[in-house]
Every structure is written in C-alpha cells, then in structure tokens.
C-alpha atoms as a PDB file:
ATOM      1  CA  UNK A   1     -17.746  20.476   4.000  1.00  0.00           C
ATOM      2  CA  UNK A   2     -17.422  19.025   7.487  1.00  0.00           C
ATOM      3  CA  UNK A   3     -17.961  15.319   5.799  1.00  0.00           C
ATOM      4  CA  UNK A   4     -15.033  15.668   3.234  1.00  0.00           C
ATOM      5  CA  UNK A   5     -12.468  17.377   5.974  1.00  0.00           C
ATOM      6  CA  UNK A   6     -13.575  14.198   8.509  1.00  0.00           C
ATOM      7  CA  UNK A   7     -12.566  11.585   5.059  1.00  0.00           C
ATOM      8  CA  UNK A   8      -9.473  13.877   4.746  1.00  0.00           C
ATOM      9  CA  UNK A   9      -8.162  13.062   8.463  1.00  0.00           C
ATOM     10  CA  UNK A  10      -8.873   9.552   7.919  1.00  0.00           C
ATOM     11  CA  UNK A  11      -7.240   9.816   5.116  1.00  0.00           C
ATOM     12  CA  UNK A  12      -3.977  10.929   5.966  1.00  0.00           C
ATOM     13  CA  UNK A  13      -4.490   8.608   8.921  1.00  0.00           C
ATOM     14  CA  UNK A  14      -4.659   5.540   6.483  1.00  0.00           C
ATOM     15  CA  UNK A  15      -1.657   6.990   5.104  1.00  0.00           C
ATOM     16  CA  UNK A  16       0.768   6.829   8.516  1.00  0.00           C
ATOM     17  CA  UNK A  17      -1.023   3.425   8.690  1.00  0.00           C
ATOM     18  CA  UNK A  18       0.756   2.311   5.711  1.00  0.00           C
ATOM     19  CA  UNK A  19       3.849   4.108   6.448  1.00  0.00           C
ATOM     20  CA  UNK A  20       3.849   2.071   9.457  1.00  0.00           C
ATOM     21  CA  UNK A  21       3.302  -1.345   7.904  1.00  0.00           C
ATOM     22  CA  UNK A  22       6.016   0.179   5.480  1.00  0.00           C
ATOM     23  CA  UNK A  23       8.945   0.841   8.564  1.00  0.00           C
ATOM     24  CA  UNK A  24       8.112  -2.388   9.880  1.00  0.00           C
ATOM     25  CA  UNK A  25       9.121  -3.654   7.176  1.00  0.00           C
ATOM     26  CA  UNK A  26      12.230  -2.047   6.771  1.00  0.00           C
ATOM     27  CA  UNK A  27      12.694  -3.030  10.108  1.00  0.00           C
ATOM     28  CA  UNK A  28      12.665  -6.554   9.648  1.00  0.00           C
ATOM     29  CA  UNK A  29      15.332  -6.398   6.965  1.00  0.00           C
ATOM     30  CA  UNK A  30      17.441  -4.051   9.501  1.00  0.00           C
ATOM     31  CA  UNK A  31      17.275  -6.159  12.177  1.00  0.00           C
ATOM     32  CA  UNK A  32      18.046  -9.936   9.811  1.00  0.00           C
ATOM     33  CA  UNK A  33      20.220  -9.389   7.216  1.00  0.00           C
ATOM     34  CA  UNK A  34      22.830 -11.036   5.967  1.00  0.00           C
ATOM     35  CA  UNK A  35      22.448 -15.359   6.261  1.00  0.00           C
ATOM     36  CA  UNK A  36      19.116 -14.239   7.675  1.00  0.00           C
ATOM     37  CA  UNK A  37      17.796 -11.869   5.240  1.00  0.00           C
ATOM     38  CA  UNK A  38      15.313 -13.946   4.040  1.00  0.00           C
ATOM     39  CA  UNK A  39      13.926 -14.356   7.815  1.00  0.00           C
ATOM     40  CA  UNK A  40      13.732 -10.138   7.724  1.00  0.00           C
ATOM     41  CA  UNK A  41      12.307 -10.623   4.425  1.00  0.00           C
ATOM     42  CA  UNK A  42       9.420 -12.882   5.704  1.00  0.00           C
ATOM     43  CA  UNK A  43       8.908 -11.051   8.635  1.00  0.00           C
ATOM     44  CA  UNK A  44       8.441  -7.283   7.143  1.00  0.00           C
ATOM     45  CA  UNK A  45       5.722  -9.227   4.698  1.00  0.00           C
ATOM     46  CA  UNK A  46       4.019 -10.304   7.787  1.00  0.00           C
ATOM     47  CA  UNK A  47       4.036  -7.098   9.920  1.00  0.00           C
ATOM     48  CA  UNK A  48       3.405  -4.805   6.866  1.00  0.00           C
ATOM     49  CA  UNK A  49      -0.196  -5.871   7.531  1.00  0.00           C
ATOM     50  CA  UNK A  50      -0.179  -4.130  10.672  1.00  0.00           C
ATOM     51  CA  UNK A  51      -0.692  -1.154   8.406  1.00  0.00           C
ATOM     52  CA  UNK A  52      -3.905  -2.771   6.572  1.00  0.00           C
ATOM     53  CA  UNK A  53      -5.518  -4.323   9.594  1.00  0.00           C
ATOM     54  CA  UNK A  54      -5.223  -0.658  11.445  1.00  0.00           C
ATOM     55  CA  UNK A  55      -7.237   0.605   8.257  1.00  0.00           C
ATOM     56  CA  UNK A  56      -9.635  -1.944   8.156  1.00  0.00           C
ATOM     57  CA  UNK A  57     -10.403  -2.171  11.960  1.00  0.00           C
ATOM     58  CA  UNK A  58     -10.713   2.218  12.334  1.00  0.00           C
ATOM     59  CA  UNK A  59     -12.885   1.914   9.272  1.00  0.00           C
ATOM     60  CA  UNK A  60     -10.235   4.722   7.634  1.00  0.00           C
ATOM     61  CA  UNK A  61      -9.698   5.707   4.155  1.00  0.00           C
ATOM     62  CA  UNK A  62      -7.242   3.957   1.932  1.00  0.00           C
ATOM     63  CA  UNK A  63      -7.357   4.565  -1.526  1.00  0.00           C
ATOM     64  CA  UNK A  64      -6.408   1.564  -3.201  1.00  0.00           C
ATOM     65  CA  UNK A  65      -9.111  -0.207  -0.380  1.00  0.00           C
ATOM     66  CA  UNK A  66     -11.948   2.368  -1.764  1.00  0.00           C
ATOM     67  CA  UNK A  67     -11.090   2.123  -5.672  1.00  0.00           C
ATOM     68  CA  UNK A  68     -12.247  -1.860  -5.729  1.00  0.00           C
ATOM     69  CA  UNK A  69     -15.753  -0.166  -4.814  1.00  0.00           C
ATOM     70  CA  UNK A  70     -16.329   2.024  -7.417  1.00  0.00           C
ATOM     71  CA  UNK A  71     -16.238  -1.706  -9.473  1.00  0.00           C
ATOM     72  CA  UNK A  72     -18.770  -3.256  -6.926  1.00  0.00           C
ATOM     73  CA  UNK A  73     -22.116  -1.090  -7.646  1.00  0.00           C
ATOM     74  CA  UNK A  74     -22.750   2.314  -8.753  1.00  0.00           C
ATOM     75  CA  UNK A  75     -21.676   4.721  -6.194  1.00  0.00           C
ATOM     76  CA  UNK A  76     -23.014   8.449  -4.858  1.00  0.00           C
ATOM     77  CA  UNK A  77     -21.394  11.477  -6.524  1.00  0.00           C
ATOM     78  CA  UNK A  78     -19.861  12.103  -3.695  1.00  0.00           C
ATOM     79  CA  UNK A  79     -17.845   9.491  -3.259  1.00  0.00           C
ATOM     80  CA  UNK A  80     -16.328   9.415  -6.479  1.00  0.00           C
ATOM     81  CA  UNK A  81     -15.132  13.636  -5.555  1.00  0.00           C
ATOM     82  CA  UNK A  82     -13.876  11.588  -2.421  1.00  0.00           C
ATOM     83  CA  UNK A  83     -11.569   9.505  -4.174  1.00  0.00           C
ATOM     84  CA  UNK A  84      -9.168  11.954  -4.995  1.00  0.00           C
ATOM     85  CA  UNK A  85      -9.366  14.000  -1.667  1.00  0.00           C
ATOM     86  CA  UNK A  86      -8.434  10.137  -0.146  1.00  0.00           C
ATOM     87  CA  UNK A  87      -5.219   9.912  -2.377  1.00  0.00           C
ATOM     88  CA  UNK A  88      -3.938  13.347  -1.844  1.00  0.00           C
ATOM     89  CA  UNK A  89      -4.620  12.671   2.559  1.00  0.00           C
ATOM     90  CA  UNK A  90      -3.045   9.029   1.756  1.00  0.00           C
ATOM     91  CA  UNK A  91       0.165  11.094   0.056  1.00  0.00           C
ATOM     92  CA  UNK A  92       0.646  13.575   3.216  1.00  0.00           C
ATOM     93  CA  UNK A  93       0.292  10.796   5.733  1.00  0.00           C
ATOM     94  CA  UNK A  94       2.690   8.526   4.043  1.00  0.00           C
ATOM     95  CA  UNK A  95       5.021  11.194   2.855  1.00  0.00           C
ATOM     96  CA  UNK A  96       5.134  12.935   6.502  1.00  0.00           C
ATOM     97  CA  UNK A  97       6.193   9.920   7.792  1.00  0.00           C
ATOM     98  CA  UNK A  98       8.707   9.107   5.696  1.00  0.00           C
ATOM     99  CA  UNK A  99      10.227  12.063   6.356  1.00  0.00           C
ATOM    100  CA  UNK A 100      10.227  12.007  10.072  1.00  0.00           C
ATOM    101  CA  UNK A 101      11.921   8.343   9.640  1.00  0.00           C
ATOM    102  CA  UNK A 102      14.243  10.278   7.285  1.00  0.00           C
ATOM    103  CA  UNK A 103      15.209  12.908   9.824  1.00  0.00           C
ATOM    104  CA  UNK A 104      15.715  10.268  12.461  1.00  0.00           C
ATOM    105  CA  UNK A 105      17.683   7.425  10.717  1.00  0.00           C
ATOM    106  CA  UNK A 106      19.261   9.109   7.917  1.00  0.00           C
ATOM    107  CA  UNK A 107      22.717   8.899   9.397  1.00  0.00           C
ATOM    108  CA  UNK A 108      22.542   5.551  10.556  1.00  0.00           C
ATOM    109  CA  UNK A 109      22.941   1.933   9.251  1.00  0.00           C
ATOM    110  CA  UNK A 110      18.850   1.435   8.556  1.00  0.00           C
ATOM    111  CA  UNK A 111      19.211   4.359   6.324  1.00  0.00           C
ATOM    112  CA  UNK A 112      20.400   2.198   3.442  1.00  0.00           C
ATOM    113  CA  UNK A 113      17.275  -0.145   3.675  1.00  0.00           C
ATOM    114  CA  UNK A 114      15.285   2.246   3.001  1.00  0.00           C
ATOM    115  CA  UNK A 115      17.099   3.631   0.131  1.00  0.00           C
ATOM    116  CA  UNK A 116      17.192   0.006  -1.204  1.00  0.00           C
ATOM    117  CA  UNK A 117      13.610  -0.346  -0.987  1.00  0.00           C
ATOM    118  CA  UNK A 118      13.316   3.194  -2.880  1.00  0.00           C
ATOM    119  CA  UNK A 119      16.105   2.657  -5.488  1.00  0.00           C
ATOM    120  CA  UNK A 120      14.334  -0.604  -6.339  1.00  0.00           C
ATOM    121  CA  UNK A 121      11.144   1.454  -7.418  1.00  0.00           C
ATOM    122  CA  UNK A 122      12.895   3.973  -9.235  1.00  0.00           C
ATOM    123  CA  UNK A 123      14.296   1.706 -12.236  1.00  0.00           C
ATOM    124  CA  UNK A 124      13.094   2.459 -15.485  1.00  0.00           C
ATOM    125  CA  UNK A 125      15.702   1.927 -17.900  1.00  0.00           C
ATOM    126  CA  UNK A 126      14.175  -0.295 -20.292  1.00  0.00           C
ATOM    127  CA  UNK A 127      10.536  -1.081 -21.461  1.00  0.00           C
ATOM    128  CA  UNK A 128      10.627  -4.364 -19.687  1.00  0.00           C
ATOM    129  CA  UNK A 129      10.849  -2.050 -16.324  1.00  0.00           C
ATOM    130  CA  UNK A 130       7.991   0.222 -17.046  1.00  0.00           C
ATOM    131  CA  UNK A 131       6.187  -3.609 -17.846  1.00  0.00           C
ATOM    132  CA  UNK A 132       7.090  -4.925 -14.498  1.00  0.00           C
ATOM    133  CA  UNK A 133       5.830  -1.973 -12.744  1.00  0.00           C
ATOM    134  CA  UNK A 134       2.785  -1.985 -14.232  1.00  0.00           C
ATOM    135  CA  UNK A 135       2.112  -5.697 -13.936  1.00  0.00           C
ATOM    136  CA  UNK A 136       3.109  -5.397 -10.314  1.00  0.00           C
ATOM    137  CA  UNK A 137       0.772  -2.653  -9.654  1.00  0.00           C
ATOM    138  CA  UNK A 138      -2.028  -4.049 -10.975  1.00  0.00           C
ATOM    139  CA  UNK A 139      -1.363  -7.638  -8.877  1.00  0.00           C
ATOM    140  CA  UNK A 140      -0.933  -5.633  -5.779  1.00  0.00           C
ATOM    141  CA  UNK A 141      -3.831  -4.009  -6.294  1.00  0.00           C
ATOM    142  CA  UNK A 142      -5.753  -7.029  -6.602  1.00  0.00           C
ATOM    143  CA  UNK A 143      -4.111  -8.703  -3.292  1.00  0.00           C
ATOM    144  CA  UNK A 144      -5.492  -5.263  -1.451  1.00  0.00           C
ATOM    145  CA  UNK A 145      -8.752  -5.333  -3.008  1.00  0.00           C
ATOM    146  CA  UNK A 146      -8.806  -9.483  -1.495  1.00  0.00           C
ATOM    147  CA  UNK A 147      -7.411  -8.468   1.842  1.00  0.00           C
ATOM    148  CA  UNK A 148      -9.888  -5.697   2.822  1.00  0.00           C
ATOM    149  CA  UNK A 149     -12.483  -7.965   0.807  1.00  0.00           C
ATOM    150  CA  UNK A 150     -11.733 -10.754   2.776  1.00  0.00           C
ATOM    151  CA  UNK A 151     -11.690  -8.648   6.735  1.00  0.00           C
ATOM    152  CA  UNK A 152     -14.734  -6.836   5.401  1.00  0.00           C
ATOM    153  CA  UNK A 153     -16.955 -10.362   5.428  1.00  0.00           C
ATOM    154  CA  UNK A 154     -15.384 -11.461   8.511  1.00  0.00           C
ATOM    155  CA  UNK A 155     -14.294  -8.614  10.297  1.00  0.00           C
ATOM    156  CA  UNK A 156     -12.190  -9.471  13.351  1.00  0.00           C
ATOM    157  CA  UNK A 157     -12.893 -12.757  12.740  1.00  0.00           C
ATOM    158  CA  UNK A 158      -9.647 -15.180  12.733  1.00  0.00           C
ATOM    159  CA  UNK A 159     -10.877 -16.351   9.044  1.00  0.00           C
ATOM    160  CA  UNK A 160     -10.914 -12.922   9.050  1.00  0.00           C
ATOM    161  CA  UNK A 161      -7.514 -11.661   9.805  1.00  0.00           C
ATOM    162  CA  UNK A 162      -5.809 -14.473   8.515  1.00  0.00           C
ATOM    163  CA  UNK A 163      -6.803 -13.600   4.962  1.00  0.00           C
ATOM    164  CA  UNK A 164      -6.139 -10.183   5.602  1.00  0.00           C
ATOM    165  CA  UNK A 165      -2.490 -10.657   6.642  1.00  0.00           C
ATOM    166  CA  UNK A 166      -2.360 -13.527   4.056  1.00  0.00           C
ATOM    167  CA  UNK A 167      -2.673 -11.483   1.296  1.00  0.00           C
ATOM    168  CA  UNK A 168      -0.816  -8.298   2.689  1.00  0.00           C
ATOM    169  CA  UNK A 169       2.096 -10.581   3.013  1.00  0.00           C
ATOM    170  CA  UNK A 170       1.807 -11.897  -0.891  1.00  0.00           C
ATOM    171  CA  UNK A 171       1.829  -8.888  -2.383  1.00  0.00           C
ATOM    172  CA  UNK A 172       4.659  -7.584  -0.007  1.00  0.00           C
ATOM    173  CA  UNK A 173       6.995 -10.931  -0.400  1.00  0.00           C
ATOM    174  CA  UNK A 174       6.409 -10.876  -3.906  1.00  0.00           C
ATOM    175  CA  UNK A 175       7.174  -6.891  -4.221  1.00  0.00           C
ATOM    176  CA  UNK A 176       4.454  -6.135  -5.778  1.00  0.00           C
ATOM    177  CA  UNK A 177       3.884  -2.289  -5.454  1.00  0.00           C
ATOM    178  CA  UNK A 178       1.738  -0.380  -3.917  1.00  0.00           C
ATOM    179  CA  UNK A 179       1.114   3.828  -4.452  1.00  0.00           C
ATOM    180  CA  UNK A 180       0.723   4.634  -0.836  1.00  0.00           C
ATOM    181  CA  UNK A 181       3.594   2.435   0.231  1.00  0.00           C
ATOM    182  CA  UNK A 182       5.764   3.724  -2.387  1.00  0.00           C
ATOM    183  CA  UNK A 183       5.679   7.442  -1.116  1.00  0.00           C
ATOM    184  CA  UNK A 184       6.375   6.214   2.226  1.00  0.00           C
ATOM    185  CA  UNK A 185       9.831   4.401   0.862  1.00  0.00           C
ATOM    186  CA  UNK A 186      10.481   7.406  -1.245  1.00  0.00           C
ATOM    187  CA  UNK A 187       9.753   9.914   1.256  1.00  0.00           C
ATOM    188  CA  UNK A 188      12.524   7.597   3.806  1.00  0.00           C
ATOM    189  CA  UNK A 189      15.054   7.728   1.505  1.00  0.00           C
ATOM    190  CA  UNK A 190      14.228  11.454   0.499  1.00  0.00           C
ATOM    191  CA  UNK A 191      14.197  10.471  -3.197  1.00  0.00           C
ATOM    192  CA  UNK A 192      12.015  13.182  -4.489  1.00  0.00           C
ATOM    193  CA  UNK A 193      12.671  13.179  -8.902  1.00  0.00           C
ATOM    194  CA  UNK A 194      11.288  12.896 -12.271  1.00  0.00           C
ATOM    195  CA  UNK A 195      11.417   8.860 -11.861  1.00  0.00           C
ATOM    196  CA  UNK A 196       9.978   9.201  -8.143  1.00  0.00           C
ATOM    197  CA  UNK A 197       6.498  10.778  -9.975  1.00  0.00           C
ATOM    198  CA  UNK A 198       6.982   8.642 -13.102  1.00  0.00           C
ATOM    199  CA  UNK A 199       6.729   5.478 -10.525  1.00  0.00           C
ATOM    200  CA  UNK A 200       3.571   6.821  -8.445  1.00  0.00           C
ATOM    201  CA  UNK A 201       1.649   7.300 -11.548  1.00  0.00           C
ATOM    202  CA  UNK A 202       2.271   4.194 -13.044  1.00  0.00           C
ATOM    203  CA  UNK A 203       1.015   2.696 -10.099  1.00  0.00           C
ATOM    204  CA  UNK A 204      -1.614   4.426  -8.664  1.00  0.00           C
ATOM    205  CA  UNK A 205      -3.175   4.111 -12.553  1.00  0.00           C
ATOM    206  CA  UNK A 206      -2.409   0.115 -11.930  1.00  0.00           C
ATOM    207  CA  UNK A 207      -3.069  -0.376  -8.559  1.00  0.00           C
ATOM    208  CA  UNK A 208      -6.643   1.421  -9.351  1.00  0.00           C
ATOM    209  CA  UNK A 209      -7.144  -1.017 -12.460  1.00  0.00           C
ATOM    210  CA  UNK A 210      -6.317  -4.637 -10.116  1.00  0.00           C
ATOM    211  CA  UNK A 211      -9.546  -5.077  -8.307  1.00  0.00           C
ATOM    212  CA  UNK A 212     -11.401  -5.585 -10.987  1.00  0.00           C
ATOM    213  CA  UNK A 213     -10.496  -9.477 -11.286  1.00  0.00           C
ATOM    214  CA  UNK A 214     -11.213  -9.439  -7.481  1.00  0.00           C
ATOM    215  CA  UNK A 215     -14.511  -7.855  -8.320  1.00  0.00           C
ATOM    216  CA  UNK A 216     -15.310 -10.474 -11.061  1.00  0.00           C
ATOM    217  CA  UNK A 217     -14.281 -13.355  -9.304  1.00  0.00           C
ATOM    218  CA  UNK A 218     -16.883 -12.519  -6.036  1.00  0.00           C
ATOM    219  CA  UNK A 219     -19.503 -11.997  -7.953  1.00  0.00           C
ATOM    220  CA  UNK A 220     -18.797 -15.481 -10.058  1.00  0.00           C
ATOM    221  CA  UNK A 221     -18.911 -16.691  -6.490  1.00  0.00           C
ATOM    222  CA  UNK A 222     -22.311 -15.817  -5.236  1.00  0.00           C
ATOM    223  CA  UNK A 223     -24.002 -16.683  -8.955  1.00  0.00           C
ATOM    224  CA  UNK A 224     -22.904 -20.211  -7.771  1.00  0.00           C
END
C-alpha cells in the first residue's frame, strides 16, 4: 500500500510539473504578443520543457512517459494497476494548478491566453476535428515517448537535455496535444464540459497509442 501512495505523490507531482511547463507557456505568449507573438510562441515551446526535464531528473511519474514502457518488455502486474493510479495523480496535480492560476489571473489580461489555449482544444464541430485531435495526440505522444527516451540514455547529459527540450518544444510548437497538459489549460480557463471530457479521452487513448513507432524505431536501431 505504502508503494502505490509513494507513485501517487509523484504522481500528482509530475502533474504540477506539467502544469508548470504549461503556465510558462502561457507566459511567453502574455508577455510577446502582438508583432512578437511568434517570439512568445517560440519561447513557451522552449520553457514548456521545464515541466519534462523536472519529471525526468526527480525520476516522477508521468503517464504518457510510463505508457511507452508497457511497449518496451513485458512488465510486473503491478505496474500495469500503476498506470491508472499515475493518470488519476497526473489529473489532480495538473487540474489543482490550473485552478490556483485560475483564481489568481482570472480577472486580468493573461486570463484570455489561457482561455485561447483551452478554446483551441475544445473544437469538435466536424469529423475533420475529432481527426486532428487524434492525429495530434498520437504525434505528441510519440515526441514524449523520444524526449524521456532520449534523457533516459543520457541523463543530464547535454546530448541529453538537448533532445529532451528538442522534442518538448516540437510537439508544443506544432500543438500537438498532450492529456496532462490539456487539464492544466482547461482547469486555467475553468472550462469544465461535455467537450472538455470528450477532448481528454481522445487523447489520453492517442497519446497512449504514439510510442509505439518510438518503440519500433529503437529497437530497429540496436538490430543494426
């Protein structure tokens, strides 16, 4: 019992990790908008890895960096009743914080970033959108699987955290989605509906299914 409440904490704590990644972000665009929103833009893709590196480097649990094992080698029993102990901590630490932000910058002028980043999630008015999601998911989960991939075989090396921010900042720049992220923007713009749920399970299912090419193309790698 002790085991699974200790991968709980460090599960929500993997979840304010992200969060964080996911205000700096918001940040960025807050601070350079207008001729210079594509400097903000650039920027939050860049510090967003703050979030990943902090998971990687406190060894905590992320979900979408555990799922890529489960397609690496057969795994305990208990790590597989893990998984969905580390998605629900992920949720509370990335929803709790998105709430604080909410409480603190809901009535000013960063307020609306965040509700852009949110309302951008939330659009599924067409099949195309529920298409894009999905796709998006699933690349996004393959950029997290490469990232935490990538630190793991070099940890705290600079090859290391290069990779590691490179491929944070991809997935980020591109808008690719990520679960964990998600309920941090939703939770910041407090938009809790139908289309708020509809999103997360799109891409958690997605995100969950992307590190399988990752997983495929490392082990093409060490055949050569």
């Amino acid at each position: 019992m002790k085991r699974y409440a200790f991968c709980f904490l460090k599960a929500i704590l993997a979840g304010l990790a992200i969060g964080l990644g996911g205000f700096l972000y918001i940040l960025m665009c807050f601070l350079f908008h207008g001729e210079l929103a594509e400097l903000g833009h650039i920027l939050g893709s860049i510090l967003f890895a703050v979030g990943l590196f902090l998971v990687c480097t406190f060894c905590l649990n992320l979900y979408t960096g555990k799922i890529g094992l489960v397609y690496e080698e057969k795994k305990e029993k208990e790590f597989y009743i893990s998984l969905p102990l580390i998605l629900v901590g992920n949720a509370i630490g990335a929803f709790l914080l998105g709430y604080i932000c909410y409480f603190i910058f809901k009535d000013t002028d960063m307020f609306a970033y965040a509700l852009n980043a949110a309302n951008k999630r939330l659009v599924f008015d067409n099949a195309f959108n529920y298409i894009n999601t999905s796709i998006s998911a699933f690349l996004c989960g393959l950029c997290v699987y490469l990232a935490v991939k990538s630190f793991s075989l070099n940890r705290l090396k600079p090859i290391g955290i290069f990779l590691l921010v490179f491929f944070v900042f991809l997935f980020v720049y591109c808008g690719f989605q990520h679960c964990i992220a998600n309920m941090f923007y939703f939770g910041f713009a407090n938009r809790i509906e139908g289309y708020t749920f509809l999103n997360l399970a799109l891409v958690i299912i997605f995100n969950s299914f992307g590190p399988i090419i990752g997983v495929l193309f490392t082990k093409l790698l060490h055949k050569k």
